[in-house]
Protein backbone atom coordinates (compact mmCIF):
# COMPACT_ATOMS: atom_id res chain seq x y z
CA UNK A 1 13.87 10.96 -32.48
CA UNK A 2 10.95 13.09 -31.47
CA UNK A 3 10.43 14.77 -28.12
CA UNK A 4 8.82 12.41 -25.40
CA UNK A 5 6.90 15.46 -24.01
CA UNK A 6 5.91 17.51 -27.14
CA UNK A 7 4.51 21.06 -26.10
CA UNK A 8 3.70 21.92 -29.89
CA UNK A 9 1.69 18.47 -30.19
CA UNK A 10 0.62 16.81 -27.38
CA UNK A 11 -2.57 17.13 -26.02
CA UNK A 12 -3.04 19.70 -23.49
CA UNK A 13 -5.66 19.20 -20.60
CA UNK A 14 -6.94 22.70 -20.26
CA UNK A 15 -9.39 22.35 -17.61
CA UNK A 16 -5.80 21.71 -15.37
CA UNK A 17 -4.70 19.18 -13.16
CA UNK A 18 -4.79 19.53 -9.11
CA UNK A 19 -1.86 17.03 -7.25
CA UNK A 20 -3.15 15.30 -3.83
CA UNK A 21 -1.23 13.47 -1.74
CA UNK A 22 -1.49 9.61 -2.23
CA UNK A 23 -2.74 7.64 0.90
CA UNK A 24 -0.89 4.57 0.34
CA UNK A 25 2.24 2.59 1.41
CA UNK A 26 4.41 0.80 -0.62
CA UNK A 27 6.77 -1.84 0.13
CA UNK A 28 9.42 -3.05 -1.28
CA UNK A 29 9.58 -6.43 -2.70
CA UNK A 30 12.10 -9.26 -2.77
CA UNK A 31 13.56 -10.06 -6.21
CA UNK A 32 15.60 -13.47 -7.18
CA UNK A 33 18.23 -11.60 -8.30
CA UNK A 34 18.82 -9.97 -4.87
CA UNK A 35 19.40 -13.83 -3.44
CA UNK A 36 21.54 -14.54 -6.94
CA UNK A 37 23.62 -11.43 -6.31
CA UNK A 38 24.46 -12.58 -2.58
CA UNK A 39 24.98 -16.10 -3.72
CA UNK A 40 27.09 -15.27 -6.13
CA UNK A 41 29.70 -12.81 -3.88
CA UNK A 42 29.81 -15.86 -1.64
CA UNK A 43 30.65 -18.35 -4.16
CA UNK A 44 33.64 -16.46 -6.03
CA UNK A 45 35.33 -15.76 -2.32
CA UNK A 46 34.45 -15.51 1.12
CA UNK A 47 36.12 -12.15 1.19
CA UNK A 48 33.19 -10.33 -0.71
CA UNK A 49 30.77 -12.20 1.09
CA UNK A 50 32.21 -10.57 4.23
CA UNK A 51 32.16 -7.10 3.10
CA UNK A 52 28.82 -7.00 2.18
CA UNK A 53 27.42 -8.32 5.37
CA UNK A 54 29.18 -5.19 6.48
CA UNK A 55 28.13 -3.16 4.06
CA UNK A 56 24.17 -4.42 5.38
CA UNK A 57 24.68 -4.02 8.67
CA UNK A 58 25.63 -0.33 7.64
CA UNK A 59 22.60 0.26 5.70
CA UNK A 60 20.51 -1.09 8.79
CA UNK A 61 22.19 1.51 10.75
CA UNK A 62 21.46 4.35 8.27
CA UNK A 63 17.77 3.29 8.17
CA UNK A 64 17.83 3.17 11.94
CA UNK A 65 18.68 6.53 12.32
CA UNK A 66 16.67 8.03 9.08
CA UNK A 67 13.95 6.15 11.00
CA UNK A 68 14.31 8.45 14.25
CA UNK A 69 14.85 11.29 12.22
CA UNK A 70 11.75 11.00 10.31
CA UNK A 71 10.25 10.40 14.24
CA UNK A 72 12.12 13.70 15.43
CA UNK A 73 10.80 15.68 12.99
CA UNK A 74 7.71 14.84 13.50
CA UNK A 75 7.57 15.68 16.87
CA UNK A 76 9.33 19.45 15.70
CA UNK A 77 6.18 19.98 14.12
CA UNK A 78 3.90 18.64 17.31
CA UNK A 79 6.51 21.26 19.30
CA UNK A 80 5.63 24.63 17.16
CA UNK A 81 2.12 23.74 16.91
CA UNK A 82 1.86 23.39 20.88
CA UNK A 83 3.70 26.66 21.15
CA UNK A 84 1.32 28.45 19.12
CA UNK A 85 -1.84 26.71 21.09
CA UNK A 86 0.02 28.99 23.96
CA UNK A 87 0.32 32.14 21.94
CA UNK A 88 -3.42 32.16 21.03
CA UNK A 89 -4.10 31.19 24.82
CA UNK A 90 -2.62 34.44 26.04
CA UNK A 91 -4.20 36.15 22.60
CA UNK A 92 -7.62 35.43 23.31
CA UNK A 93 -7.06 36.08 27.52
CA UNK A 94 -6.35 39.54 26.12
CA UNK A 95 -8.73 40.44 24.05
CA UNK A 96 -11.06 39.00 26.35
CA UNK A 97 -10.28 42.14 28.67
CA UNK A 98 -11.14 44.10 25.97
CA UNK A 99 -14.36 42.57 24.34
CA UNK A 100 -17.02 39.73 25.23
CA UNK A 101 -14.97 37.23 23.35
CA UNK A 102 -16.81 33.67 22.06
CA UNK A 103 -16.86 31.22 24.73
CA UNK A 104 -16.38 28.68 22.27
CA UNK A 105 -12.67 30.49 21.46
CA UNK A 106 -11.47 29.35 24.75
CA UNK A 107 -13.61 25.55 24.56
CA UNK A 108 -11.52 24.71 21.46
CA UNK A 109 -8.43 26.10 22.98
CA UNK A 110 -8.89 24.14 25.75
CA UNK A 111 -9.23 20.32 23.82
CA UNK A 112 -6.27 21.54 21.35
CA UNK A 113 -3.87 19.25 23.54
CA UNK A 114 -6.37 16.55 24.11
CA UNK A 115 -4.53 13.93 21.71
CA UNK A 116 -5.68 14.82 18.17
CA UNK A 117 -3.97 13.73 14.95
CA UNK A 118 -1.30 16.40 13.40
CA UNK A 119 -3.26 17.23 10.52
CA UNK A 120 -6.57 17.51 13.11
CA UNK A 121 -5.30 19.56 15.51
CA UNK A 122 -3.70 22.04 13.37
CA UNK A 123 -6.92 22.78 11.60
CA UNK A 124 -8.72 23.12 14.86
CA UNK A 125 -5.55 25.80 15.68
CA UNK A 126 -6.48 27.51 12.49
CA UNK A 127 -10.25 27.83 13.13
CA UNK A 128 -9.60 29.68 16.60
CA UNK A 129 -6.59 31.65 14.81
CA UNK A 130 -9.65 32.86 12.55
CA UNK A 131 -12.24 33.58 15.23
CA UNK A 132 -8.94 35.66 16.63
CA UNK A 133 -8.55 37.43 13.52
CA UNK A 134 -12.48 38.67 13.31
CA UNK A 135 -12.68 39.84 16.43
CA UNK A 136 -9.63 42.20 15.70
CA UNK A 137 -11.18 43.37 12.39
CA UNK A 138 -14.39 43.85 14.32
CA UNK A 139 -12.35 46.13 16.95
CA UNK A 140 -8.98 47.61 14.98
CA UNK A 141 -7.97 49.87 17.77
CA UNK A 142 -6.95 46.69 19.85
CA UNK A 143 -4.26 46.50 17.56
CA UNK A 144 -2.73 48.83 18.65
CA UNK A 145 -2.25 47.44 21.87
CA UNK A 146 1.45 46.53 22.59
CA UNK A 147 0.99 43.11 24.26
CA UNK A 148 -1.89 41.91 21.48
CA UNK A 149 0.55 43.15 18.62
CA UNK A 150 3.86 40.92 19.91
CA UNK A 151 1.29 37.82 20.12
CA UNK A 152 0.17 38.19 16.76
CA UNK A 153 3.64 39.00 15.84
CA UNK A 154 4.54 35.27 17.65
CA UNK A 155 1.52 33.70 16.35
CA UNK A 156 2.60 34.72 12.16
CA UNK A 157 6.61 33.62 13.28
CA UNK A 158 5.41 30.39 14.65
CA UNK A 159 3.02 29.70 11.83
CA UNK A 160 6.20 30.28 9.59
CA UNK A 161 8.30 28.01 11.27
CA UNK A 162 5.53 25.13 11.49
CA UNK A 163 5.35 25.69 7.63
CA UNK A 164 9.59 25.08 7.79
CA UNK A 165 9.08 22.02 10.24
CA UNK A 166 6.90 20.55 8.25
CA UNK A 167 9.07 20.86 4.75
CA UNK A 168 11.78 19.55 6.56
CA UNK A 169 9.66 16.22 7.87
CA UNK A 170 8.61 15.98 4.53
CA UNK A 171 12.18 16.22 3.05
CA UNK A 172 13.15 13.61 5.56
CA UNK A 173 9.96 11.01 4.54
CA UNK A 174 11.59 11.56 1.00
CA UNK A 175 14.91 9.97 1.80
CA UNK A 176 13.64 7.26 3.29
CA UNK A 177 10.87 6.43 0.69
CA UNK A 178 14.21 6.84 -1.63
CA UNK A 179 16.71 4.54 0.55
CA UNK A 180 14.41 1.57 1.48
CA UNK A 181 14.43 1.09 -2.30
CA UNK A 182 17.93 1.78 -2.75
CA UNK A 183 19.37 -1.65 -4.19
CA UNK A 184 21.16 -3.89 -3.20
CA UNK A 185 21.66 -3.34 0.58
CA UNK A 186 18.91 -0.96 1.50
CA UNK A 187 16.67 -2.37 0.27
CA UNK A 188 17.33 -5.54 1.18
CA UNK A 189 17.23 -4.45 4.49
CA UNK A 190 14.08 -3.00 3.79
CA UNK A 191 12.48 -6.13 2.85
CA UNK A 192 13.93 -8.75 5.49
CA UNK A 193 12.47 -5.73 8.21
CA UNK A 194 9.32 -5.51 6.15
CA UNK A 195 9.71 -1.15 5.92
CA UNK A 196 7.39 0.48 3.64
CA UNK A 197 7.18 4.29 2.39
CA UNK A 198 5.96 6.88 4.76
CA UNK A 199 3.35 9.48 3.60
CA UNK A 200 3.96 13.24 3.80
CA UNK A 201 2.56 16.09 5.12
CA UNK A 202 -1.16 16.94 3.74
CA UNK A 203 -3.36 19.10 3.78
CA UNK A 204 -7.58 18.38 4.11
CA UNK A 205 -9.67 19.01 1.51
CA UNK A 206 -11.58 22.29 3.56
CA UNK A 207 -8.26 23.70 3.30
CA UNK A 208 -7.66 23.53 -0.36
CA UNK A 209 -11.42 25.30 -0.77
CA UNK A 210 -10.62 28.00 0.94
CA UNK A 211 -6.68 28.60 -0.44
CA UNK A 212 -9.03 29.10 -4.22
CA UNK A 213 -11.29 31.32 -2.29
CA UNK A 214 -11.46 35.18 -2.28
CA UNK A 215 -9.69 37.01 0.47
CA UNK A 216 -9.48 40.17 -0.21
């Protein structure tokens, strides 16, 4: 039997392939079998019948808690990304002692909290993070300066740890987009409660333009 994926044969796309995250929820869907399955532990004893409400109950339970953890995660994220709206406050406050610094800087730092989505407000973080970044190429002695230096060094650690926070959330959407389909109790579970998948982390499409551009 040949190879399923054939690298000497197949056809080869060589203009590549880009991945996106999908924008969709799935759900997952009741099957007679599930009802035949539960029917049929009742009818050979009541015993079995027994232990698998149980073992439900238990996957509820599990799905509870993934459910908070997805939540808490989440809000991790939210945490490092507020954190570094702070560290870019007291950034721009210094180099604003130094140079004229764009009024605008301090605008966007100011509606940062104001209730944006995740993916929203963490592009709006980047955008002052870059006007930041200018104004230190267009002055390079100011990096020298003590206090600037240990808030840029905060401002790459937190940027690092909001890229950790968010693997993690996504690792977490993963096990639950895995579990609620997770036959038979999970996902029975999943169905009676009417859970679907969860999407993960993405980024916008401005972002993925400039990640091909030239930096250097």
């Amino acid at each position: 039997m040949a190879n399923e994926l054939d690298e000497m044969n197949s056809t080869v796309n060589e203009a590549g392939r880009d991945v996106h995250v999908i924008e969709k929820q799935v759900s997952p869907k009741h099957a007679v079998g599930d009802t035949v399955f539960e029917v049929v532990l009742w009818c050979l004893a009541i015993i079995p019948g027994i232990i698998f409400w149980f073992v439900k109950k238990n996957a509820a339970a599990y799905l509870d808690r993934l459910q908070q953890k997805v939540n808490h995660d989440a809000s991790q994220i939210d945490n490092y990304l507020e954190q570094r709206v702070q560290i870019l406050k007291n950034t721009a406050k210094l180099l604003d002692k130094a140079i004229n610094l764009d009024k605008d800087t301090f605008t966007k730092i100011a509606e940062l909290r104001s209730g944006k989505d995740m993916n929203g407000e963490a592009k709006a973080i980047e955008e002052v993070n870059k006007k930041i970044n200018v104004a230190l190429e267009n002055y390079p002695n100011l990096k020298a300066h003590h206090e600037l230096e240990d808030a840029m060094q905060q401002n790459s650690y937190l940027q690092k740890e909001i890229t950790a926070a968010r693997e993690a959330y996504n690792d977490t959407v993963l096990e639950w987009n895995g579990a609620i389909f997770a036959w038979p109790s999970k996902k029975m579970v999943a169905v009676k409660k009417g859970y679907t998948t969860r999407i993960p982390f993405s980024v916008d499409m401005e972002t993925r333009k400039q990640a091909r551009g030239t930096f250097f």
